[in-house]
N, C-alpha and C. Protein backbone atom coordinates (compact mmCIF):
# COMPACT_ATOMS: atom_id res chain seq x y z
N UNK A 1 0.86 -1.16 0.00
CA UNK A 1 0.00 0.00 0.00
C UNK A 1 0.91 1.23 0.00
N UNK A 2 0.89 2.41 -1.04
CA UNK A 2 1.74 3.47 -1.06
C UNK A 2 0.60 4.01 -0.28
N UNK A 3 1.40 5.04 0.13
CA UNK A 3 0.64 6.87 1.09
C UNK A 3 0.81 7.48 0.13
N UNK A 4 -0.28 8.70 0.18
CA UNK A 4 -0.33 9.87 -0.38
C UNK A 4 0.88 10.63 0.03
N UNK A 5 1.28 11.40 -1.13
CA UNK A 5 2.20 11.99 -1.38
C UNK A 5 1.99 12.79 0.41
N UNK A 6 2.97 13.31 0.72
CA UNK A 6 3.18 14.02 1.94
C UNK A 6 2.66 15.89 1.25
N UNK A 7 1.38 16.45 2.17
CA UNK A 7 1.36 17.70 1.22
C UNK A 7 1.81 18.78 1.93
N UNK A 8 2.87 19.90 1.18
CA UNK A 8 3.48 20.68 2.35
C UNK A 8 2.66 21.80 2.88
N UNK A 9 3.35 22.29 3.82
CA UNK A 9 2.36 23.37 4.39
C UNK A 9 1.72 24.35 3.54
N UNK A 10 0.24 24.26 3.68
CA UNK A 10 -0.45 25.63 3.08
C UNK A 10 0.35 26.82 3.01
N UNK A 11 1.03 26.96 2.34
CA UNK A 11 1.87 28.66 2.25
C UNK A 11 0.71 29.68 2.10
N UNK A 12 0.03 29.22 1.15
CA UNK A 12 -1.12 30.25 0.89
C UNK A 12 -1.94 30.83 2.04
N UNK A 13 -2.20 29.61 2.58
CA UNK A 13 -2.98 29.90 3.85
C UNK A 13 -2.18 30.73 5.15
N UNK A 14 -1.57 30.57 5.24
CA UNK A 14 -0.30 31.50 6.02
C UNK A 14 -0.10 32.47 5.34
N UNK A 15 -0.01 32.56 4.28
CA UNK A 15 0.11 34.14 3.54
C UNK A 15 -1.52 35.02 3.99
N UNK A 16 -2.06 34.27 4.16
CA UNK A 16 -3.83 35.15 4.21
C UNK A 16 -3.81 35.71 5.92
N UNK A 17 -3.17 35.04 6.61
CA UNK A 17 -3.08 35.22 8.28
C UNK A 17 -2.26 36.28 8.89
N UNK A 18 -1.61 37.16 7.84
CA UNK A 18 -0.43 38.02 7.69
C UNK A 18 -1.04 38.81 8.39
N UNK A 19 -0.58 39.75 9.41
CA UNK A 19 -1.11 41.35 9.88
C UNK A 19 -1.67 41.78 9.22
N UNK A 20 -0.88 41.76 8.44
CA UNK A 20 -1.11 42.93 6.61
C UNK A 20 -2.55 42.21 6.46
N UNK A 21 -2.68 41.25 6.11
CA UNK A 21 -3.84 40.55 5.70
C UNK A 21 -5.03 41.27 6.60
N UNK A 22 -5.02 40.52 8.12
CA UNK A 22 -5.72 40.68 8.71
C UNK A 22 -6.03 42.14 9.12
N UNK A 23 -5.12 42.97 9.15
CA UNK A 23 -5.65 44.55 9.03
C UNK A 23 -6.73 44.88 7.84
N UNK A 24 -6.37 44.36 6.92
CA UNK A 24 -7.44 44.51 5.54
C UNK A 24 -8.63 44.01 5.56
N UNK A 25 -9.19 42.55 6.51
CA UNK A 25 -9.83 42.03 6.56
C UNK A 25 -10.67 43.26 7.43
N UNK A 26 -10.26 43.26 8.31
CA UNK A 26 -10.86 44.57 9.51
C UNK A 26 -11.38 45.72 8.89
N UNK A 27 -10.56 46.24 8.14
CA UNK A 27 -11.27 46.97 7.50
C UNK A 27 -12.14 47.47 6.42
N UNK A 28 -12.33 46.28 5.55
CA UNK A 28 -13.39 45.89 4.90
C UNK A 28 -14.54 45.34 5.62
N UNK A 29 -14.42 44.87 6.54
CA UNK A 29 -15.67 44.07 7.61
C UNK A 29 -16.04 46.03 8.30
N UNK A 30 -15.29 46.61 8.52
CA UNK A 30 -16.05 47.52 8.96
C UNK A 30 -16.35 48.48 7.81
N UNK A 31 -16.04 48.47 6.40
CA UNK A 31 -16.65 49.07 6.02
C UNK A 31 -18.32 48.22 4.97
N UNK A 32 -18.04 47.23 5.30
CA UNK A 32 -19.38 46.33 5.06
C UNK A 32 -20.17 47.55 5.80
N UNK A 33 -19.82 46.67 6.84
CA UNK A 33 -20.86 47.08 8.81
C UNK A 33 -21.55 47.92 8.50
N UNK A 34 -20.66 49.28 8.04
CA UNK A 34 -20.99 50.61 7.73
C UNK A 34 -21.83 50.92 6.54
N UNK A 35 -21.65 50.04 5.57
CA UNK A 35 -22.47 50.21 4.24
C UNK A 35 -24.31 49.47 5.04
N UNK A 36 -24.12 48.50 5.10
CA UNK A 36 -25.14 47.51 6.21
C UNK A 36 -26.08 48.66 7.13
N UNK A 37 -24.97 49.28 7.85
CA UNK A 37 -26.22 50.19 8.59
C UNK A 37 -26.88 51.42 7.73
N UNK A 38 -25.87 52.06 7.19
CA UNK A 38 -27.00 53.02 6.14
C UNK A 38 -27.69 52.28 5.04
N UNK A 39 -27.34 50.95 5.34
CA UNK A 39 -28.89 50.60 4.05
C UNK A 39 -29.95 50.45 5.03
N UNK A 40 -29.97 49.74 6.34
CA UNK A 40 -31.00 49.90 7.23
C UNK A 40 -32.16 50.75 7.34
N UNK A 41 -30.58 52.04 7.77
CA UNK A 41 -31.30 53.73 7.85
C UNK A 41 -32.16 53.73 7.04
N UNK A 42 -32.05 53.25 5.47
CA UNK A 42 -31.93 53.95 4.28
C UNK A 42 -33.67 53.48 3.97
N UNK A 43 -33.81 52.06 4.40
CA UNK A 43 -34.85 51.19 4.43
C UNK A 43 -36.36 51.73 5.40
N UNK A 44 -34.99 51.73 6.80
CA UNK A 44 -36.19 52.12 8.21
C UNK A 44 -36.84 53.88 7.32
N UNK A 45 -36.09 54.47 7.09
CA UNK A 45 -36.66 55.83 6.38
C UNK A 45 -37.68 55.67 5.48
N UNK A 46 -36.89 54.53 4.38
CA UNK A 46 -38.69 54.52 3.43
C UNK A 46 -39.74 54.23 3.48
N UNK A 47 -39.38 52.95 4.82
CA UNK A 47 -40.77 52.49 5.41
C UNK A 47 -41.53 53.47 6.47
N UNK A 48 -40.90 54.85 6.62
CA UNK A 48 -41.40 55.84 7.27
C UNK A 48 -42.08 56.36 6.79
N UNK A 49 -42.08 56.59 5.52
CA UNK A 49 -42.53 57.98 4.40
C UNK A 49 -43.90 57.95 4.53
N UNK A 50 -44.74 58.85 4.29
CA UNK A 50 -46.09 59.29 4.78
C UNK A 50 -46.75 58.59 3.88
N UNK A 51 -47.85 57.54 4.00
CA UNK A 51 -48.76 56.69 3.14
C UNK A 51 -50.19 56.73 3.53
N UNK A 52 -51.13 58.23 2.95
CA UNK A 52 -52.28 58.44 3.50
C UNK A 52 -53.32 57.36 3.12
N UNK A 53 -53.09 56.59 1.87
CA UNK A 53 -53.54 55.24 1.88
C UNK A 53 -53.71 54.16 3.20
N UNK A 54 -52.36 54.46 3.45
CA UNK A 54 -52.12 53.20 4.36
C UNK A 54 -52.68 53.26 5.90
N UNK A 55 -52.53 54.74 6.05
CA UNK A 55 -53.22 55.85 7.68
C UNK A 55 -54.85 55.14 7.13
N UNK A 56 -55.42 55.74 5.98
CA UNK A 56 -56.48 55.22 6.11
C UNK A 56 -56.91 53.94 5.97
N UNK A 57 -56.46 53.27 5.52
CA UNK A 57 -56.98 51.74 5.94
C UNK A 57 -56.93 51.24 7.21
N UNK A 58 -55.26 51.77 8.43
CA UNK A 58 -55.09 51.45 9.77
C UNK A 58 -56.12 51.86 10.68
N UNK A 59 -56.81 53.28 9.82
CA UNK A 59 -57.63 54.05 10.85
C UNK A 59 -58.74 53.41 11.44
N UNK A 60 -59.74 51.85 10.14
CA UNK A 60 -60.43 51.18 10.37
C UNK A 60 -60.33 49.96 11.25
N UNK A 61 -58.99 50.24 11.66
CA UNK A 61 -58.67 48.58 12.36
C UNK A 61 -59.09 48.38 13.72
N UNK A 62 -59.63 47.56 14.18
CA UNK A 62 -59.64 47.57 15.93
C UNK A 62 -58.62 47.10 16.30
N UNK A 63 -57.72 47.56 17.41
CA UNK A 63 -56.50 46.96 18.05
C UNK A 63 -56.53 46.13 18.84
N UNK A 64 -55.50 45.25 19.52
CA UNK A 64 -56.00 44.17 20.60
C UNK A 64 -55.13 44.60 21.25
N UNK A 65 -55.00 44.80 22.66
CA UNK A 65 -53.61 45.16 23.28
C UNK A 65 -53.67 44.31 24.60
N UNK A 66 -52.43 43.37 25.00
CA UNK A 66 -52.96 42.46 26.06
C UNK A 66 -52.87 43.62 27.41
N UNK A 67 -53.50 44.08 28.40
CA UNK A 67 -52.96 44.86 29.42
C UNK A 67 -52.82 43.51 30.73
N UNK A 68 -51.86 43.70 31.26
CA UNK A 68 -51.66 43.10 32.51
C UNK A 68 -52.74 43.19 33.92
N UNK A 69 -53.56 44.15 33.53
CA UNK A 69 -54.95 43.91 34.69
C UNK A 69 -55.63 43.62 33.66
N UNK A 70 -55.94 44.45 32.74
CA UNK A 70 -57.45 44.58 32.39
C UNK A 70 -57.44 43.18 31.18
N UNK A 71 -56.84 42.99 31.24
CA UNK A 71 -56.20 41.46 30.03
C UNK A 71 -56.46 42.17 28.57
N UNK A 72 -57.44 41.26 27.21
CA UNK A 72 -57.45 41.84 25.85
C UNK A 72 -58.42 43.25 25.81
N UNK A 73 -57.47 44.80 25.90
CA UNK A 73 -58.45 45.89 25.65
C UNK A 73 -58.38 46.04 23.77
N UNK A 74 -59.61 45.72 23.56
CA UNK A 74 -59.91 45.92 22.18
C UNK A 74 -60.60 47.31 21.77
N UNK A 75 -59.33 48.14 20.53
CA UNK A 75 -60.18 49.77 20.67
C UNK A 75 -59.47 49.82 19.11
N UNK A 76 -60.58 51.55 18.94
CA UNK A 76 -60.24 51.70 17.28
C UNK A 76 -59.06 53.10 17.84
N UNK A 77 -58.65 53.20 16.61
CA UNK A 77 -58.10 55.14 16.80
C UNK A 77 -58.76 55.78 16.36
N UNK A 78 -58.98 57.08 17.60
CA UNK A 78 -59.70 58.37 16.88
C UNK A 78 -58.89 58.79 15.43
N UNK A 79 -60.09 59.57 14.68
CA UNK A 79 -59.89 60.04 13.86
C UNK A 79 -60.16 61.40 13.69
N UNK A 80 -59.61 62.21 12.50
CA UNK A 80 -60.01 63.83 12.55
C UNK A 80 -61.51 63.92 13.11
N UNK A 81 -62.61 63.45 12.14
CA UNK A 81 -63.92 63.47 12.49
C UNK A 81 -64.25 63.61 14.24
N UNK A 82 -63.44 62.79 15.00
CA UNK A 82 -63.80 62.54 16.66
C UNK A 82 -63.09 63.64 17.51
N UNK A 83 -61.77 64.21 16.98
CA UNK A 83 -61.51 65.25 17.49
C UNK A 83 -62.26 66.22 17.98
N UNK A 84 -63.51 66.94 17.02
CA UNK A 84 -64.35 67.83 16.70
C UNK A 84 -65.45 67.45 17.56
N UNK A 85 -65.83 66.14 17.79
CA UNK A 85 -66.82 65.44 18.65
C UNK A 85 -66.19 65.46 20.14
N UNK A 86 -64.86 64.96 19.67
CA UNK A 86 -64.70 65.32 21.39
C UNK A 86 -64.42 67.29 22.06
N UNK A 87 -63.45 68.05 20.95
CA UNK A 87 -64.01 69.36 21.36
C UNK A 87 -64.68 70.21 21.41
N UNK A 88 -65.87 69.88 21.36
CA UNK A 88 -67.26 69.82 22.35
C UNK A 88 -67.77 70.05 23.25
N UNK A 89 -66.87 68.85 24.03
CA UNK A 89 -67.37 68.38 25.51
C UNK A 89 -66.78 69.56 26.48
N UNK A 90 -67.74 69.63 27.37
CA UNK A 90 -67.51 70.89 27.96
C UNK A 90 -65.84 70.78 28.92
N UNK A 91 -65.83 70.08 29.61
CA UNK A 91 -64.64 69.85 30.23
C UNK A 91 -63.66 69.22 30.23
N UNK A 92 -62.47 68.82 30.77
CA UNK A 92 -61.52 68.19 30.37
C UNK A 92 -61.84 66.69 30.65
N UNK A 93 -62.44 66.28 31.94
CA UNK A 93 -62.65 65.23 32.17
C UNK A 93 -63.87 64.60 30.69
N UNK A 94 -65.23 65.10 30.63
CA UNK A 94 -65.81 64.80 29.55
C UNK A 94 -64.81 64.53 28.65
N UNK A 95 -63.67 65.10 27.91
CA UNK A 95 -62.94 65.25 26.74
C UNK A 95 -62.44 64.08 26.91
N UNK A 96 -61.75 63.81 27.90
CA UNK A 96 -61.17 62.35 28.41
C UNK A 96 -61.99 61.06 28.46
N UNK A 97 -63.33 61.62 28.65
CA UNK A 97 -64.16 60.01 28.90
C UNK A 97 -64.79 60.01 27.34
N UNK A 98 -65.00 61.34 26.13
CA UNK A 98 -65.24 61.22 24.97
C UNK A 98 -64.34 60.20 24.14
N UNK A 99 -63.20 60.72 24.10
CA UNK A 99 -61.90 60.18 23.81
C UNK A 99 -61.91 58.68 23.97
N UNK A 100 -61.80 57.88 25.46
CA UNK A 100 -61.88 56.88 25.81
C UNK A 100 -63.47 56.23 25.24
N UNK A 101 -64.55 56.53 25.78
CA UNK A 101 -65.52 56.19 25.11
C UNK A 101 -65.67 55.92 23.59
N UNK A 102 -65.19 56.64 22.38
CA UNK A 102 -64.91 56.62 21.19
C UNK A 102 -64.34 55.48 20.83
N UNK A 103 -63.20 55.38 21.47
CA UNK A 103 -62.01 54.30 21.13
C UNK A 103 -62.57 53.12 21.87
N UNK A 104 -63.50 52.70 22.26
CA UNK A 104 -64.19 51.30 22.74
C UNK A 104 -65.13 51.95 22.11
N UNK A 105 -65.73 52.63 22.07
CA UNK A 105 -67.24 52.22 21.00
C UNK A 105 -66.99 51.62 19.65
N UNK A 106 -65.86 52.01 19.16
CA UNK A 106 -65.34 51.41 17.85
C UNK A 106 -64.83 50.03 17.55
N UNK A 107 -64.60 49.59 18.72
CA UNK A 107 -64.25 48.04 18.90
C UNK A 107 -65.66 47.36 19.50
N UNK A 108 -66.41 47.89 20.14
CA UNK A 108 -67.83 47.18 21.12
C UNK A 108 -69.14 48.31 20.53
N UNK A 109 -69.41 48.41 19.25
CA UNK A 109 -70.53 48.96 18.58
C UNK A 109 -71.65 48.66 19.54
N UNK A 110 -72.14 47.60 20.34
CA UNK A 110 -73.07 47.27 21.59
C UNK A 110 -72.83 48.13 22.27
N UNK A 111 -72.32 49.28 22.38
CA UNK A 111 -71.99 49.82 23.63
C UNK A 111 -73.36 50.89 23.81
N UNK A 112 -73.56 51.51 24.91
CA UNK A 112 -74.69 52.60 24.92
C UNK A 112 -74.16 53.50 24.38
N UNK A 113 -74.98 54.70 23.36
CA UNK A 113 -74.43 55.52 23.27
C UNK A 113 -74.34 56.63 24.08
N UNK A 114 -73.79 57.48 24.01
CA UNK A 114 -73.12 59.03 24.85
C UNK A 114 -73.14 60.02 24.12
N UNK A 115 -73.58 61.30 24.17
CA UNK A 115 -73.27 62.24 23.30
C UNK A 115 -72.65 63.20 24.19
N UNK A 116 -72.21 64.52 23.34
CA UNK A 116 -71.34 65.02 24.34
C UNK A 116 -72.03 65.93 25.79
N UNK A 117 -73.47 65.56 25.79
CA UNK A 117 -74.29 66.10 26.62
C UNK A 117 -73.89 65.04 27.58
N UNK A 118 -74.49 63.96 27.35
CA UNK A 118 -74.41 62.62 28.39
C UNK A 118 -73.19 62.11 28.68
N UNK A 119 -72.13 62.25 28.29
CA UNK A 119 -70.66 61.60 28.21
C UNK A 119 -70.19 61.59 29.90
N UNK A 120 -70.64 62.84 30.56
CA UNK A 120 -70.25 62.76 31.90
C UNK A 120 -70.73 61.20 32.68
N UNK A 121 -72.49 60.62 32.17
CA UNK A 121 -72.66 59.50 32.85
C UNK A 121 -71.61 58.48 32.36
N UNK A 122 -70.95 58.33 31.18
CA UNK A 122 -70.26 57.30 31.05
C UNK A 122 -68.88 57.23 31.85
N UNK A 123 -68.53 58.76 32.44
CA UNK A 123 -67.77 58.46 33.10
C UNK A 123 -67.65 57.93 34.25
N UNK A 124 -68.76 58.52 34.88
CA UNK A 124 -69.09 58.45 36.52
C UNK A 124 -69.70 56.28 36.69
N UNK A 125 -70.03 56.22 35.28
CA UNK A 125 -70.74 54.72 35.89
C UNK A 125 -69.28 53.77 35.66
N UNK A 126 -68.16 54.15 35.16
CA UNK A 126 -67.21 53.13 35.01
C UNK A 126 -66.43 53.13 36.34
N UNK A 127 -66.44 51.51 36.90
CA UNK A 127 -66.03 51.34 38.25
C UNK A 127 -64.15 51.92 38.27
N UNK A 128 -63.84 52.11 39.23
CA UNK A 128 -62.78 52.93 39.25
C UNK A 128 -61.39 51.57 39.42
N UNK A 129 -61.47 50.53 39.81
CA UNK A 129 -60.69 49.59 39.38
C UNK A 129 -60.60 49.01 38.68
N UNK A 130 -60.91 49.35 37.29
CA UNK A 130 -60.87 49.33 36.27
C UNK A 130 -60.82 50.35 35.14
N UNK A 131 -61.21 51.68 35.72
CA UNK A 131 -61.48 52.82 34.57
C UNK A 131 -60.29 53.34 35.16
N UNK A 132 -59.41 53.42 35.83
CA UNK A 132 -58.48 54.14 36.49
C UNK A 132 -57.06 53.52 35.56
N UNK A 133 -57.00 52.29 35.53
CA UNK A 133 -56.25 52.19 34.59
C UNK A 133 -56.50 52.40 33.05
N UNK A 134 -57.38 51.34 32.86
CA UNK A 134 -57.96 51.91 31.41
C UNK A 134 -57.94 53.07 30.60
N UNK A 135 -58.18 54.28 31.80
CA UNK A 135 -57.57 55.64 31.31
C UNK A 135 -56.15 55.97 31.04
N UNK A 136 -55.38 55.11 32.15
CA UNK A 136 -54.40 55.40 31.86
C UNK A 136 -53.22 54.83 30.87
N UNK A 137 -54.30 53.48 30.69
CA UNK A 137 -53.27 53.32 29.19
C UNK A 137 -53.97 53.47 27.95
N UNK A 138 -55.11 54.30 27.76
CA UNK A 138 -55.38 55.06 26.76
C UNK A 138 -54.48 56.19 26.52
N UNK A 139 -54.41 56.64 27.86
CA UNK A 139 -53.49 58.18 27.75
C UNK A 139 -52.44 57.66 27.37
N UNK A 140 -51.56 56.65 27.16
CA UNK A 140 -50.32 56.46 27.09
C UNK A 140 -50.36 55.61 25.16
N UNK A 141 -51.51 55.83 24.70
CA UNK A 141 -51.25 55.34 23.46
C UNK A 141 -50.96 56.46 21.93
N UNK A 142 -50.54 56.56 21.41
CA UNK A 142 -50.44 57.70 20.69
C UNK A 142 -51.34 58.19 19.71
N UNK A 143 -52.27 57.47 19.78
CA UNK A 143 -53.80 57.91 19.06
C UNK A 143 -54.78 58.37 19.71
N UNK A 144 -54.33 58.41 21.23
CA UNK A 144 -54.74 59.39 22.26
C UNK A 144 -55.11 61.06 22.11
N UNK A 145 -56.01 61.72 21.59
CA UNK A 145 -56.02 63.12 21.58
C UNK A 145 -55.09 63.91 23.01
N UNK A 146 -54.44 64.58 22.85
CA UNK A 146 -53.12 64.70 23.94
C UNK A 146 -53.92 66.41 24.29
N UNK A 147 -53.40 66.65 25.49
CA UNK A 147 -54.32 68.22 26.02
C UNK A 147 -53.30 69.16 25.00
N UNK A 148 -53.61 70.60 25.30
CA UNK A 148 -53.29 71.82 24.94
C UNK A 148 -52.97 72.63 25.76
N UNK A 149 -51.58 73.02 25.41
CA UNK A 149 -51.16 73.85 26.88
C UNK A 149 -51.84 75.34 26.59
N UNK A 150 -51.56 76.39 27.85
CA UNK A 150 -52.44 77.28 27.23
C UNK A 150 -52.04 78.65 26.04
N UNK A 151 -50.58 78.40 25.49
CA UNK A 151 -50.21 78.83 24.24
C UNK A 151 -50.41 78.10 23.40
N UNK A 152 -51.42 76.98 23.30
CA UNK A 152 -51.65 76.25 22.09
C UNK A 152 -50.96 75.01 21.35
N UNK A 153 -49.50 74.83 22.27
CA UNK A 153 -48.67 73.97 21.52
C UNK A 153 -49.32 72.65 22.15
N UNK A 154 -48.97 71.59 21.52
CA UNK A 154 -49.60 70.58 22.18
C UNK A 154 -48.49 69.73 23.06
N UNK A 155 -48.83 69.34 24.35
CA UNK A 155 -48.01 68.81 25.62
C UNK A 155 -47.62 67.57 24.84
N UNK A 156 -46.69 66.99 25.49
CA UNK A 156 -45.82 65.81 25.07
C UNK A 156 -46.84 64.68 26.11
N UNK A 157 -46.96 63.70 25.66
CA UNK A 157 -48.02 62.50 26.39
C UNK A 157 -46.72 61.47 26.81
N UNK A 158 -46.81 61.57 28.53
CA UNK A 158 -45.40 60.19 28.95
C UNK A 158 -46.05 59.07 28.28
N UNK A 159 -45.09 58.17 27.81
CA UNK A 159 -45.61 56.84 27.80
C UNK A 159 -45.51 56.12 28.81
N UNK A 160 -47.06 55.30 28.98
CA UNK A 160 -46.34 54.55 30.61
C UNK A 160 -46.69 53.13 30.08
N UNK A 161 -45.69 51.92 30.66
CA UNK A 161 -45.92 50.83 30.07
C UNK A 161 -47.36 50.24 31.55
């Protein structure tokens, strides 16, 4: 039985392991990296771009959101039209239970209705261990109508998880 020829050391491969080499490698891997993240940017940006098509089809959707008390709150987003319905309501609290009321009437069409005369009973009959949060992670969603400070600019809404 002969052996295979004896094969000598990869030179080549030792030539690729060189500093020299491996400095080059480095810096082509970071200028990948770098090409890689501005295509991201480049991507996350177009999928930003304003699609009033697309606002209006989302506008019809009901959301499901799991909350940790209240479990699946199912609601629509106000729209321009509800703005105008909710500034109306005489007070801030009404504005708040319009708002909230809106965004579950749009998911639970069964619901009673409220107008902005009656809107105060819908607030006062929702039990408070439950409407206490509920409000508050309405307020924390960004389809939330947000208050008006009193130069008109509109306040920044915390998000609270």
């Amino acid at each position: 039985m002969t052996k295979p020829p004896k094969q000598p050391k990869n030179s080549s491969l030792a030539a690729l392991n060189t500093p020299e080499n491996v400095e080059r490698h480095k810096k082509f891997k970071e200028m990948a990296d770098a090409h890689d993240k501005k295509a991201a940017e480049a991507s996350s940006v177009a999928s930003r771009l304003f699609d009033p098509v697309a606002l209006m089809a989302r506008a019809s959707e009901i959301h499901e959101v799991r909350h940790p008390q209240l479990g699946i709150i199912k609601f629509g987003e106000l729209m321009l039209s509800d703005s105008e319905l909710v500034r109306k309501c005489k007070g801030q609290e009404d504005r708040s239970a319009m708002a909230v009321y809106l965004m579950l009437k749009k998911a639970y069409p069964e619901m009673q209705e409220f107008t902005t005369e009656t809107i105060g009973s819908f607030y006062k009959a929702f039990p408070l261990v439950e409407g206490g949060p509920l409000l508050k992670f309405f307020l924390s969603q960004p389809c939330f109508l947000g208050e008006k400070s009193k130069n008109g600019s509109k306040q920044v809404q915390a998000q609270t998880s």
